[in-house]
N, C-alpha and C. Protein backbone atom coordinates (compact mmCIF):
# COMPACT_ATOMS: atom_id res chain seq x y z
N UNK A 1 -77.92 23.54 -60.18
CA UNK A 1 -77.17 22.54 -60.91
C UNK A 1 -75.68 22.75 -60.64
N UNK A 2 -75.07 21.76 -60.10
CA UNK A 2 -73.68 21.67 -60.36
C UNK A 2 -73.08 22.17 -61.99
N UNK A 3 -71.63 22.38 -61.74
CA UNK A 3 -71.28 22.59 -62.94
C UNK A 3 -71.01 21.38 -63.35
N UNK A 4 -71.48 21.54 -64.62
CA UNK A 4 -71.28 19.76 -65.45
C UNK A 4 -70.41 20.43 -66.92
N UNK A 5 -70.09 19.50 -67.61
CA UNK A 5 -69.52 19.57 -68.49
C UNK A 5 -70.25 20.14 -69.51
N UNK A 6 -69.83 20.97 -70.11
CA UNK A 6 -70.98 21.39 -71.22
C UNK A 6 -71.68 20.61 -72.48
N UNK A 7 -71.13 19.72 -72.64
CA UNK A 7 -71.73 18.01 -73.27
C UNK A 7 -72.86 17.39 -72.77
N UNK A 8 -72.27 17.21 -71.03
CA UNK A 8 -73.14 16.78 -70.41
C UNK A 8 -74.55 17.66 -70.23
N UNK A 9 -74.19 18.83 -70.72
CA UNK A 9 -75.02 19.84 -69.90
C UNK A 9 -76.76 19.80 -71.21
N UNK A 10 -75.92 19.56 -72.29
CA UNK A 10 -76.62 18.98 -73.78
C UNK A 10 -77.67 18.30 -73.65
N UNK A 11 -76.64 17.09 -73.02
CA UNK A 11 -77.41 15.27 -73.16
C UNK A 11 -78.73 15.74 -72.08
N UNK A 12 -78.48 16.41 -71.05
CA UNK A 12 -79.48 16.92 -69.82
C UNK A 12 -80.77 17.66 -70.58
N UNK A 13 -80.41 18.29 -71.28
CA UNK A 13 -81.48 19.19 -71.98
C UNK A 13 -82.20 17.82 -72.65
N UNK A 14 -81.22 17.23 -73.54
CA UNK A 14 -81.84 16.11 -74.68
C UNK A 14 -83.11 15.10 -73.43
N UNK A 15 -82.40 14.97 -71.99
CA UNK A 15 -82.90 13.75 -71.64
C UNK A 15 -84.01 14.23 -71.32
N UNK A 16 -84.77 15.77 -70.59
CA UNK A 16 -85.75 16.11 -70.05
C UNK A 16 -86.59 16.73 -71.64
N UNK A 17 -86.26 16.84 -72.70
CA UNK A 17 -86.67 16.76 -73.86
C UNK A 17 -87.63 15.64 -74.29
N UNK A 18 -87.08 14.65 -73.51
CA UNK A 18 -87.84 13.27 -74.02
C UNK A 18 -88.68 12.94 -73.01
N UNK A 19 -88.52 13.11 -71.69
CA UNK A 19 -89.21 13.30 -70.88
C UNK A 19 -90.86 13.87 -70.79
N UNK A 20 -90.23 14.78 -71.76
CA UNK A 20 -91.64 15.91 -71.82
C UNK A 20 -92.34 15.43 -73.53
N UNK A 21 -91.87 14.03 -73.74
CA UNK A 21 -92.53 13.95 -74.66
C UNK A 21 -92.95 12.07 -74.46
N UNK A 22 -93.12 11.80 -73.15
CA UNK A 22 -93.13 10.71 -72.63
C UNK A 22 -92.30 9.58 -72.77
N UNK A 23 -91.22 9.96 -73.01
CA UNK A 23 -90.04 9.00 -73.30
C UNK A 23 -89.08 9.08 -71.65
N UNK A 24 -88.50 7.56 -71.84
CA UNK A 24 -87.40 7.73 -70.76
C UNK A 24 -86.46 8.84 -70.91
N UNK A 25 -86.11 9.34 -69.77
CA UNK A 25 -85.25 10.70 -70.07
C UNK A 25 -83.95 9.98 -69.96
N UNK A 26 -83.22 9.80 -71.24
CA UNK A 26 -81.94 9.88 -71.64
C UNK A 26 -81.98 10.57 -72.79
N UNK A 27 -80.62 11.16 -72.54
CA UNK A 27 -79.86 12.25 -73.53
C UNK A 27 -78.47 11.95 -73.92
N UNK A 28 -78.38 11.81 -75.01
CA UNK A 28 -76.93 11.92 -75.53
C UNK A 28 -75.98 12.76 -76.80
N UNK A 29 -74.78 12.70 -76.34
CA UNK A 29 -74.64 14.07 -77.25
C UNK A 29 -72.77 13.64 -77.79
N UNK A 30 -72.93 13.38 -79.39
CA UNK A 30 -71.49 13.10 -79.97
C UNK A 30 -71.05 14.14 -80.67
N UNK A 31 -69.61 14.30 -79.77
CA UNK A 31 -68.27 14.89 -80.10
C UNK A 31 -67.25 14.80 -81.43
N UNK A 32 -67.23 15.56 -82.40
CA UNK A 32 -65.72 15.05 -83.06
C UNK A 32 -64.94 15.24 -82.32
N UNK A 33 -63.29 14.49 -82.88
CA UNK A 33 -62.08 14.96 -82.51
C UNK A 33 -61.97 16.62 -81.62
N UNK A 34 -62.35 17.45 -82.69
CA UNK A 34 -61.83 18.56 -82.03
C UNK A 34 -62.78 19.14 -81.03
N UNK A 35 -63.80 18.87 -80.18
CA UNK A 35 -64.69 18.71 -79.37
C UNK A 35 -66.38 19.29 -80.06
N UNK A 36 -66.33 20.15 -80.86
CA UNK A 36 -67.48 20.20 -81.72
C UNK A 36 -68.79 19.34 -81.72
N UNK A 37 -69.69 19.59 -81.53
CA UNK A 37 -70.79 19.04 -80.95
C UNK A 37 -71.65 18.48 -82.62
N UNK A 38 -71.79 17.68 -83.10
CA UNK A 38 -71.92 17.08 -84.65
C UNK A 38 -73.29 16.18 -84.32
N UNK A 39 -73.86 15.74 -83.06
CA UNK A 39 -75.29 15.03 -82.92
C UNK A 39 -75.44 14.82 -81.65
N UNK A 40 -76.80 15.00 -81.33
CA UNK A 40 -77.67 15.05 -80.12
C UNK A 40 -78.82 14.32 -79.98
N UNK A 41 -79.28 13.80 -79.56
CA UNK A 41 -80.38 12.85 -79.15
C UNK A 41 -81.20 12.88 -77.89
N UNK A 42 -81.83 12.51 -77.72
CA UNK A 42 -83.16 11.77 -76.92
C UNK A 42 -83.97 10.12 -77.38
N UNK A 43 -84.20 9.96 -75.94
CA UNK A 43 -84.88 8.73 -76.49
C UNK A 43 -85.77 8.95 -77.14
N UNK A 44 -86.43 8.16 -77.86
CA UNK A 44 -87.78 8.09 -79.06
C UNK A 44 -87.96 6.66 -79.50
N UNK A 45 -88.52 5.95 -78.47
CA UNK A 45 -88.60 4.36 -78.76
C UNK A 45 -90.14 4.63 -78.71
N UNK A 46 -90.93 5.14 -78.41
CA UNK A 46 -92.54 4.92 -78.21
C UNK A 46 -92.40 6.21 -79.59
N UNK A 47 -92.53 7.18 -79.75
CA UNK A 47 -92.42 8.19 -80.32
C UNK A 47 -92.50 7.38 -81.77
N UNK A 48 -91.08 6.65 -82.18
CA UNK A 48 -90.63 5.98 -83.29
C UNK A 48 -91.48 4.78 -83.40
N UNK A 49 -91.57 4.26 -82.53
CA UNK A 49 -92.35 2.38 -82.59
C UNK A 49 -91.07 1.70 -82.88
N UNK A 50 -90.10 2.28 -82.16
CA UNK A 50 -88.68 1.98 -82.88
C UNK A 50 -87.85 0.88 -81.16
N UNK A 51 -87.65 -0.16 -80.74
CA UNK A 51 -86.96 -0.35 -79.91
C UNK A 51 -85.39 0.24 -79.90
N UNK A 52 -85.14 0.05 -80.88
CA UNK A 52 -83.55 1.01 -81.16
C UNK A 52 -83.27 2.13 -80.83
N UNK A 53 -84.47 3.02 -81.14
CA UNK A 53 -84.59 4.68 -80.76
C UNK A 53 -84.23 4.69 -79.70
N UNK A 54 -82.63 4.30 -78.90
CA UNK A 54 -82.59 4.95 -77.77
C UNK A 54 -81.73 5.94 -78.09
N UNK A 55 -81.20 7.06 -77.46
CA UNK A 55 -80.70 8.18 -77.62
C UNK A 55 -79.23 7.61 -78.12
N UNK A 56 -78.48 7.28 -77.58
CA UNK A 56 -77.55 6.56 -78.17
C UNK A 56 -77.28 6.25 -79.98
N UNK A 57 -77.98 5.55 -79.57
CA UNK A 57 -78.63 4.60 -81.18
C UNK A 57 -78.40 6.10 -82.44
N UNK A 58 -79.76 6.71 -81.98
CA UNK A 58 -80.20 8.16 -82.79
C UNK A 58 -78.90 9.01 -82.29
N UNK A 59 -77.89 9.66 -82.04
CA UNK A 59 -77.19 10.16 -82.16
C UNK A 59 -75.67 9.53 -82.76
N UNK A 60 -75.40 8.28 -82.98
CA UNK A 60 -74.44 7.27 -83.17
C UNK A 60 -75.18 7.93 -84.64
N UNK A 61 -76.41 7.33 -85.19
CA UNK A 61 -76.69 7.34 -86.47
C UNK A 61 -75.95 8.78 -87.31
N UNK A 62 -77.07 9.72 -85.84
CA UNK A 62 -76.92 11.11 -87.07
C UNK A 62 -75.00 11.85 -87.06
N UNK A 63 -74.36 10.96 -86.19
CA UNK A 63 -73.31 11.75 -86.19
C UNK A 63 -72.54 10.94 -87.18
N UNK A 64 -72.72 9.62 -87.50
CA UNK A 64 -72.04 8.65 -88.53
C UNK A 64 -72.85 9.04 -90.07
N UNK A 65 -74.07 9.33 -90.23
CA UNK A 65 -74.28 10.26 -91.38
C UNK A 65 -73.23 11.66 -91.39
N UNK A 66 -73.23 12.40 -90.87
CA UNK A 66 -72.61 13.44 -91.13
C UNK A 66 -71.34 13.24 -91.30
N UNK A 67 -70.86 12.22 -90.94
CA UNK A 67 -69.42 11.71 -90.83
C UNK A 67 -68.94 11.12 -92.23
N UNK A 68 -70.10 10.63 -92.96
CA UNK A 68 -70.26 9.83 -93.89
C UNK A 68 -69.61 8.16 -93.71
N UNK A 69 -69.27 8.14 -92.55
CA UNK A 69 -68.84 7.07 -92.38
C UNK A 69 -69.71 6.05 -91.50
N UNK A 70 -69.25 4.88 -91.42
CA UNK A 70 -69.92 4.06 -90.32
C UNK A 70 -69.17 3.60 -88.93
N UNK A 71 -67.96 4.47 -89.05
CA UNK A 71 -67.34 5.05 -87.97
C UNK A 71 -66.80 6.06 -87.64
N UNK A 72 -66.44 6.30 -86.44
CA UNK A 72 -66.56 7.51 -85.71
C UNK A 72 -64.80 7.70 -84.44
N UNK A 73 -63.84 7.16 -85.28
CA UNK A 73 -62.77 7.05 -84.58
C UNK A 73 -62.47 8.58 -84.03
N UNK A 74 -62.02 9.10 -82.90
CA UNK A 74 -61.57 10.29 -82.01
C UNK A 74 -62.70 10.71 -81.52
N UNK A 75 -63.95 10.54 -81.76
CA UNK A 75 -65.63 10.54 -81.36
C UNK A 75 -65.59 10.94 -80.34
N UNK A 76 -66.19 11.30 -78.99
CA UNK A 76 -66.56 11.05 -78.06
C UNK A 76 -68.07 11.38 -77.86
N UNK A 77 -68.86 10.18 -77.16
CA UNK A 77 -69.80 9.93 -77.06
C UNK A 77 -70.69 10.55 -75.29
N UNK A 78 -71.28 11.41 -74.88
CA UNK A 78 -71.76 11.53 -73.16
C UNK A 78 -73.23 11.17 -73.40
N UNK A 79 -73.75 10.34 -72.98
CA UNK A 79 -74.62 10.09 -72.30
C UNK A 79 -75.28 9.97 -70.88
N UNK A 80 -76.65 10.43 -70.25
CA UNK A 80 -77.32 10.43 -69.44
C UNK A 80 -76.95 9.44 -68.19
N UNK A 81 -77.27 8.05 -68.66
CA UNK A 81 -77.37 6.71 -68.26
C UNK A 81 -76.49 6.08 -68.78
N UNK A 82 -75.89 5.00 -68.24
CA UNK A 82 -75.44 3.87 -68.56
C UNK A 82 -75.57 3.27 -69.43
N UNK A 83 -74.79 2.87 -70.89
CA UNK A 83 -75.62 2.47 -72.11
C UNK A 83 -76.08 1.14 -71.75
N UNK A 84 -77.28 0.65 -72.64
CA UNK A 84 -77.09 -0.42 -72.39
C UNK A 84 -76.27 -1.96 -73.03
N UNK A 85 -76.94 -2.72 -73.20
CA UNK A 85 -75.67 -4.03 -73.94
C UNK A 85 -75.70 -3.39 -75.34
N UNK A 86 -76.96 -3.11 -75.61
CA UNK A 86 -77.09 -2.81 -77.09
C UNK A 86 -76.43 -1.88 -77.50
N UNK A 87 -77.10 -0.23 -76.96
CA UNK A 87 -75.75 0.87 -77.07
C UNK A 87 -74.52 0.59 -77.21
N UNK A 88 -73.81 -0.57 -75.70
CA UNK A 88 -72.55 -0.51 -75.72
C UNK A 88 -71.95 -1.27 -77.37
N UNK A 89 -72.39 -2.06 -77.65
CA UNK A 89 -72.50 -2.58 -78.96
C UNK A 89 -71.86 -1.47 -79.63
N UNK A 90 -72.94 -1.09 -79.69
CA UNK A 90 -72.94 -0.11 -81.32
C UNK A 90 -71.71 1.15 -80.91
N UNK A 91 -71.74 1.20 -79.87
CA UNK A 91 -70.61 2.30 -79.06
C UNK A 91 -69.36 1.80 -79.71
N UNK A 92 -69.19 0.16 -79.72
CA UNK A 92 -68.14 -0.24 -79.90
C UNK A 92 -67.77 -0.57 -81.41
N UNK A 93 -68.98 -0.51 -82.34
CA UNK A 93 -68.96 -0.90 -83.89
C UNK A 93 -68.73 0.29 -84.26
N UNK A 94 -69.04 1.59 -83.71
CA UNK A 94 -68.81 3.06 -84.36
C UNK A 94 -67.05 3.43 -83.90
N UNK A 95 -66.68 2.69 -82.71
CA UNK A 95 -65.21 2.81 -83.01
C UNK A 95 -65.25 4.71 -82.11
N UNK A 96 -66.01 4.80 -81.10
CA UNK A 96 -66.04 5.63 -80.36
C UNK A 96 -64.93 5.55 -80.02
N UNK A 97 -64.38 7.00 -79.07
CA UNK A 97 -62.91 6.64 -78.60
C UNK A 97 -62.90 6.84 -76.90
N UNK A 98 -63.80 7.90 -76.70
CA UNK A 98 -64.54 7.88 -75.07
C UNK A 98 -66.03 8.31 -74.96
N UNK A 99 -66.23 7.49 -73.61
CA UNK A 99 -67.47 7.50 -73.45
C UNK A 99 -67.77 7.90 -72.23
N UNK A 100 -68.47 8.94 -71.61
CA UNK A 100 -68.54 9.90 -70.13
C UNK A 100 -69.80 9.51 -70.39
N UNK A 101 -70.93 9.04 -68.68
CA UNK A 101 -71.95 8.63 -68.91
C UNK A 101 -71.87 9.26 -67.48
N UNK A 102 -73.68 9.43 -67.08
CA UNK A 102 -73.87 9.96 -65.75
C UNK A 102 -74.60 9.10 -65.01
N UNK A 103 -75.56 8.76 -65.05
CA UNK A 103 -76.25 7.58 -63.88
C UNK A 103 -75.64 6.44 -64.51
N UNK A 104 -75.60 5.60 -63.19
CA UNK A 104 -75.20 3.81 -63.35
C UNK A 104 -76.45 3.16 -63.49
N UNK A 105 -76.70 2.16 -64.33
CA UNK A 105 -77.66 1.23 -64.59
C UNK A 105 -77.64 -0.19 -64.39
N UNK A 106 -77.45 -0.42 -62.60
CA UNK A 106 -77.49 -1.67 -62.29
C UNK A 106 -78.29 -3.03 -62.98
N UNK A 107 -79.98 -2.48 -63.36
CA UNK A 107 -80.47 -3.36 -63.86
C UNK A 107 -80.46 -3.48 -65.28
N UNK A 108 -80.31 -2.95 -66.22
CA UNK A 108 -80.00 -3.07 -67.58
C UNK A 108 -78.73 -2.24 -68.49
N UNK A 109 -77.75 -2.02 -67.48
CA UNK A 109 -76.33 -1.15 -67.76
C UNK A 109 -75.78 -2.41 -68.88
N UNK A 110 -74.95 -1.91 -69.92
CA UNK A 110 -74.27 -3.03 -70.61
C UNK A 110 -72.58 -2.71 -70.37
N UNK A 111 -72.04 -1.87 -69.91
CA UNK A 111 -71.14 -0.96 -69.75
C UNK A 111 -70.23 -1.59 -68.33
N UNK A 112 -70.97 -1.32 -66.84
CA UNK A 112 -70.02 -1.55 -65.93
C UNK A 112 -71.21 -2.44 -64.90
N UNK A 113 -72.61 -2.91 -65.64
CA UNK A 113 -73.02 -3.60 -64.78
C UNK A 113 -73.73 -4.44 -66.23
N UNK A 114 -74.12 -5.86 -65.79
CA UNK A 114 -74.73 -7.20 -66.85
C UNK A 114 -74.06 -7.57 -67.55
N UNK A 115 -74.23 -7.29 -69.04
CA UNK A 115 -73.11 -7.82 -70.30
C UNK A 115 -71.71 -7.45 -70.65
N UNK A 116 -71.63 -6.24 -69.77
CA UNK A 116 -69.58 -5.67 -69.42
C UNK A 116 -69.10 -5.88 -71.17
N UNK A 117 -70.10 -5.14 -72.23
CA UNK A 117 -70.01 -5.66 -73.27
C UNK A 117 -68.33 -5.24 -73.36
N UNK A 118 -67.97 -4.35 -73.16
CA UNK A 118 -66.47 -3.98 -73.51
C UNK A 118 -65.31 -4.92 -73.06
N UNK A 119 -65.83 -5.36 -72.00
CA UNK A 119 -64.65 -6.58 -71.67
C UNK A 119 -64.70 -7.88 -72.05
N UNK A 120 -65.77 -8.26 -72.98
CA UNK A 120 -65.66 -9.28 -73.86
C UNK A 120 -64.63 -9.40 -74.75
N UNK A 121 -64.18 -10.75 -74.81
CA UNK A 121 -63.29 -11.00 -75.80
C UNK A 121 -63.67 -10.55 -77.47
N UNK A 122 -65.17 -10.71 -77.75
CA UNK A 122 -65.50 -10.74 -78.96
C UNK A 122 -65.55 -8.71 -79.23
N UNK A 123 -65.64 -8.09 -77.96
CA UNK A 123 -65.84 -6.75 -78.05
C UNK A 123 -64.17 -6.28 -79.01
N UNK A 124 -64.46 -6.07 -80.21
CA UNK A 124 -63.35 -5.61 -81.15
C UNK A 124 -62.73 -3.98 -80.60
N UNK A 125 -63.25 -3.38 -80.54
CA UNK A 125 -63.09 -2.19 -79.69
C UNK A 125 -63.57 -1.50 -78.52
N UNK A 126 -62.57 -1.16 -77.48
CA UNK A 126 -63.53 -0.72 -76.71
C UNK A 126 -63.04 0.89 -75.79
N UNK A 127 -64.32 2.13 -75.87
CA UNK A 127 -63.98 3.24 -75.44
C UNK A 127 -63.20 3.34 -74.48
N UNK A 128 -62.40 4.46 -74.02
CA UNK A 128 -62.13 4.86 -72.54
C UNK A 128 -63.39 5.18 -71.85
N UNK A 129 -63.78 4.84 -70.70
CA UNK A 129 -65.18 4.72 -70.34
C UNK A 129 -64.70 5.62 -68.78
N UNK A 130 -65.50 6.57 -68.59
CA UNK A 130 -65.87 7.94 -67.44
C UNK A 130 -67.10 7.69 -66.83
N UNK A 131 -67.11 7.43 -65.79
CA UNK A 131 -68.79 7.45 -65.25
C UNK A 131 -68.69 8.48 -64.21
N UNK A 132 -69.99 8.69 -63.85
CA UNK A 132 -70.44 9.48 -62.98
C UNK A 132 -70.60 10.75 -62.51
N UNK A 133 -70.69 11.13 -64.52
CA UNK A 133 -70.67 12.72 -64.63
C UNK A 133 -72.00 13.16 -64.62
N UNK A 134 -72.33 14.17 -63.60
CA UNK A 134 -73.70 14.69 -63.21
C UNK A 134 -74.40 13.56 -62.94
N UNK A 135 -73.62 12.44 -62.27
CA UNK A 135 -74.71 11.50 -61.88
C UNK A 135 -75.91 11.61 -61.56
N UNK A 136 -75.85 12.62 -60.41
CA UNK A 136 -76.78 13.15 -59.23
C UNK A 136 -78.06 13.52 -60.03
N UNK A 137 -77.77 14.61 -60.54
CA UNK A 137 -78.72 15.08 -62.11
C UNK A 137 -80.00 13.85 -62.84
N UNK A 138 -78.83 13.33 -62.86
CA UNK A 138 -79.30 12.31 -64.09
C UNK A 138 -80.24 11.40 -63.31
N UNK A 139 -79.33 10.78 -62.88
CA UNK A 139 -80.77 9.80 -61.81
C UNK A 139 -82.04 10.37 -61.15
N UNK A 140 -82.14 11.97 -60.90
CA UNK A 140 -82.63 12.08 -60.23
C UNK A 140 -84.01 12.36 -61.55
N UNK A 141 -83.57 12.63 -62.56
CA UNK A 141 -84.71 12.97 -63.59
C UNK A 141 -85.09 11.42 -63.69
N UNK A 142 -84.35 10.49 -63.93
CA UNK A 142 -85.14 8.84 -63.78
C UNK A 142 -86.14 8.83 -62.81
N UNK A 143 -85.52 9.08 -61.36
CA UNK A 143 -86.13 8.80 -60.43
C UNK A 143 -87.46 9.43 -60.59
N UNK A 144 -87.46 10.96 -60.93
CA UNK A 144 -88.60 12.27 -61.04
C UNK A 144 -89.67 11.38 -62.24
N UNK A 145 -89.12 10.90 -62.62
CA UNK A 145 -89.92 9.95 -64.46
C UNK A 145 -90.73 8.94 -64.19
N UNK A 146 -90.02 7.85 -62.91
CA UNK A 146 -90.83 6.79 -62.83
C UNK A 146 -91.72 6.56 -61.71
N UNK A 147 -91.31 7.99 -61.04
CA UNK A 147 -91.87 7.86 -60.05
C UNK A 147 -93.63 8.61 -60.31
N UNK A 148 -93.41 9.55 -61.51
CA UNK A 148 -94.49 10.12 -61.74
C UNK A 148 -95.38 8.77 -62.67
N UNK A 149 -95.26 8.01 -63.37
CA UNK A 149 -95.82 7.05 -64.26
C UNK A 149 -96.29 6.03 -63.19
N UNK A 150 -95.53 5.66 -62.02
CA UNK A 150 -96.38 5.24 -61.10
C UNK A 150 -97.91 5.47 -60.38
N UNK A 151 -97.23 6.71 -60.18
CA UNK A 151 -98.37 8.09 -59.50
C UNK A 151 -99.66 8.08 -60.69
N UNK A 152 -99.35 7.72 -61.74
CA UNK A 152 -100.38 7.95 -62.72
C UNK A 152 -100.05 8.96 -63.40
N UNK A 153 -99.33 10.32 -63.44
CA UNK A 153 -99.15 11.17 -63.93
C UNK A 153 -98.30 11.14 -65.31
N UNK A 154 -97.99 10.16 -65.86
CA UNK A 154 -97.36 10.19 -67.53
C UNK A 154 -97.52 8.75 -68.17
């Protein structure tokens, strides 16, 4: 493994976490202000019966509980993948302040590919946005994921 950020290095654990529990492997992992690690996630949309349960979603929640708030201003948010429209949403209602993500998600990215939710006019706030941290990593556990559910193997 390259050296990755130690955030990133989190969301990686979170994403092959979910992996091994038949979920898409994304991982995400929110920052307070002073870099302190306050919530971690994995997907859990089959797990939950939950479409929301994406890692995102579940770490936005548990770090805005602990926050007691329903925002998360100086936040920073790393995720696996590319959020999607929905994530970026809620990325942007929690009032995140950056967002470091590692694989690009041409076909359902909401971020820098489809709904570009942040550059909407109606988008009220929007993160400093980092891509392509441990990209390599990250995609390659997608790739390792769907390629086995093809194969028959998950």
């Amino acid at each position: 493994m390259n050296r990755v950020a130690a955030p990133m290095s989190i969301a990686l654990l979170e994403a092959r976490a979910a992996a091994a529990r038949g979920e898409v492997p994304v991982g995400a992992v929110v920052l307070d202000p002073a870099g302190g690690v306050v919530a971690q996630a994995g997907n859990r949309t089959r797990e939950l019966s939950d479409p929301t349960a994406h890692a995102e979603i579940l770490a936005l929640r548990a770090a805005c509980a602990a926050a007691r708030s329903e925002r998360l201003p100086g936040h920073t948010l790393w995720v696996t993948l590319e959020p999607c429209p929905m994530c970026a949403a809620a990325i942007s209602f929690a009032r995140i302040a950056r967002l470091y993500f590692g694989a690009s998600d041409p076909k359902s990215g909401g971020v820098l590919h489809g709904a570009r939710v942040f550059s909407h006019p109606q988008c009220h706030h929007a993160p400093d946005v980092y891509d392509g941290i441990a990209e390599t990593e990250a995609a390659d556990l997608l790739r390792a994921f769907f390629a086995n559910r093809r194969n028959g193997c998950g």
